[in-house]
Protein backbone atom coordinates (compact mmCIF):
# COMPACT_ATOMS: atom_id res chain seq x y z
CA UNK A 1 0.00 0.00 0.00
CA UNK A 2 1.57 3.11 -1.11
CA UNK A 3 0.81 6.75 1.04
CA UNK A 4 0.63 9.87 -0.72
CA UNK A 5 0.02 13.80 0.45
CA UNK A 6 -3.00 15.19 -1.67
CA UNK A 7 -0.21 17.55 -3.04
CA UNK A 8 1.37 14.67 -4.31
CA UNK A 9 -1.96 13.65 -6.13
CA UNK A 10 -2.54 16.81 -7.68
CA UNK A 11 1.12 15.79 -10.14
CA UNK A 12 0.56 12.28 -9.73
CA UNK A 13 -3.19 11.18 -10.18
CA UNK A 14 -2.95 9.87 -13.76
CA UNK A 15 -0.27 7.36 -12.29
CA UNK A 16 -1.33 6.52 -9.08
CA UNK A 17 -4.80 5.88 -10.76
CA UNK A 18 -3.22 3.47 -13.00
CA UNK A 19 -1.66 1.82 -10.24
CA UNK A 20 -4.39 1.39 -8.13
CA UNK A 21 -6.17 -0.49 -11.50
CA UNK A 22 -3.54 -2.87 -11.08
CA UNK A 23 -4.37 -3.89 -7.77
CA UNK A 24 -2.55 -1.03 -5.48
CA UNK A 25 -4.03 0.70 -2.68
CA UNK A 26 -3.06 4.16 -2.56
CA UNK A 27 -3.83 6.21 0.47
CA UNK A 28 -4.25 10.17 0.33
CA UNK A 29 -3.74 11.78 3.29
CA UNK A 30 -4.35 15.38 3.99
CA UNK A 31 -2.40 17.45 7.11
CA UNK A 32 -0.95 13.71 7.62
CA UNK A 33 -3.61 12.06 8.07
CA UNK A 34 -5.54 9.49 6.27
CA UNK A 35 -8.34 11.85 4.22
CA UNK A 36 -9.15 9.02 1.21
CA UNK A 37 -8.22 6.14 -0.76
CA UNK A 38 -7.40 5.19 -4.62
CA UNK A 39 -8.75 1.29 -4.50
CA UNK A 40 -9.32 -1.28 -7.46
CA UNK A 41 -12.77 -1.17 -9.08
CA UNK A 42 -12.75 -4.82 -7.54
CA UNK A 43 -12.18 -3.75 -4.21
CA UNK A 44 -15.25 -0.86 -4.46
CA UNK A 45 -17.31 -3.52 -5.52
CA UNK A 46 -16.35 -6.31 -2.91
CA UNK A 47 -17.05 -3.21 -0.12
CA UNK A 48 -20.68 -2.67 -1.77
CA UNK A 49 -21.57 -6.14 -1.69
CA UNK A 50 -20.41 -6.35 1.72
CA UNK A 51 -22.58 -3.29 2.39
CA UNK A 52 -25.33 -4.80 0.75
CA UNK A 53 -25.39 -7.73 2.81
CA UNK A 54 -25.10 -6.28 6.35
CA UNK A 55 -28.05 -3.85 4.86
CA UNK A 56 -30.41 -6.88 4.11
CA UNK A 57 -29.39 -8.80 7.60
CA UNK A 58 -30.47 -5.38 9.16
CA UNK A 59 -33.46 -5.50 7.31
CA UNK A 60 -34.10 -9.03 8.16
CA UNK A 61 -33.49 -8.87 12.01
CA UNK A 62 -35.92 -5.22 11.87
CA UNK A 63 -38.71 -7.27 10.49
CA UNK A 64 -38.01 -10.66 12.87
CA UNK A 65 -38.49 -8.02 15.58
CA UNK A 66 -42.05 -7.19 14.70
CA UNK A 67 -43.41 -3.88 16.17
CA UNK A 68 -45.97 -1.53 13.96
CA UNK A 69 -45.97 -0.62 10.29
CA UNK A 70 -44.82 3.00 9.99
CA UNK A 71 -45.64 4.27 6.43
CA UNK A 72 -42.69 5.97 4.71
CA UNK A 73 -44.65 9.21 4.54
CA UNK A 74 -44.36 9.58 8.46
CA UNK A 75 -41.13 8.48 8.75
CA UNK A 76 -39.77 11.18 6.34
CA UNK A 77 -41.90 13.66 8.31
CA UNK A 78 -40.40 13.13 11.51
CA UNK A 79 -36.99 13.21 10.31
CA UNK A 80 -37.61 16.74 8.58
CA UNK A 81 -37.61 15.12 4.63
């Protein structure tokens, strides 16, 4: 995994985007500290997926809990939507 200032993107991103499309991780960091990340299109998608999946459990276990149907229209008006 290769570390880079955001100054250093800024020259560099044509390269450091190619590398990260073979397979590098390149971290950006910003006042030295991490800020993002240049990943493989692979590794976005595994992280969705994964996403995905902990989204639908939560979904699962909210519904296995039972309680009262709140229509979407409410819900949005308590939250200020």
């Amino acid at each position: 995994m290769t570390t880079v200032s955001i100054d250093e993107v800024r020259e560099r991103l044509t390269e450091l985007g190619t590398r990260a499309h073979h397979g590098e991780r390149v971290i950006v960091e910003r006042e030295g500290e991490g800020f993002f990340a240049l990943v493989p299109v692979e590794d976005a998608e595994y992280m969705q997926r994964l996403e995905d999946k902990q989204d639908v459990e939560a979904i699962r276990q909210a519904k296995a809990e039972g309680g009262p149907f709140v229509p979407w229209e409410d819900v949005k008006k308590k939250l200020g939507l």
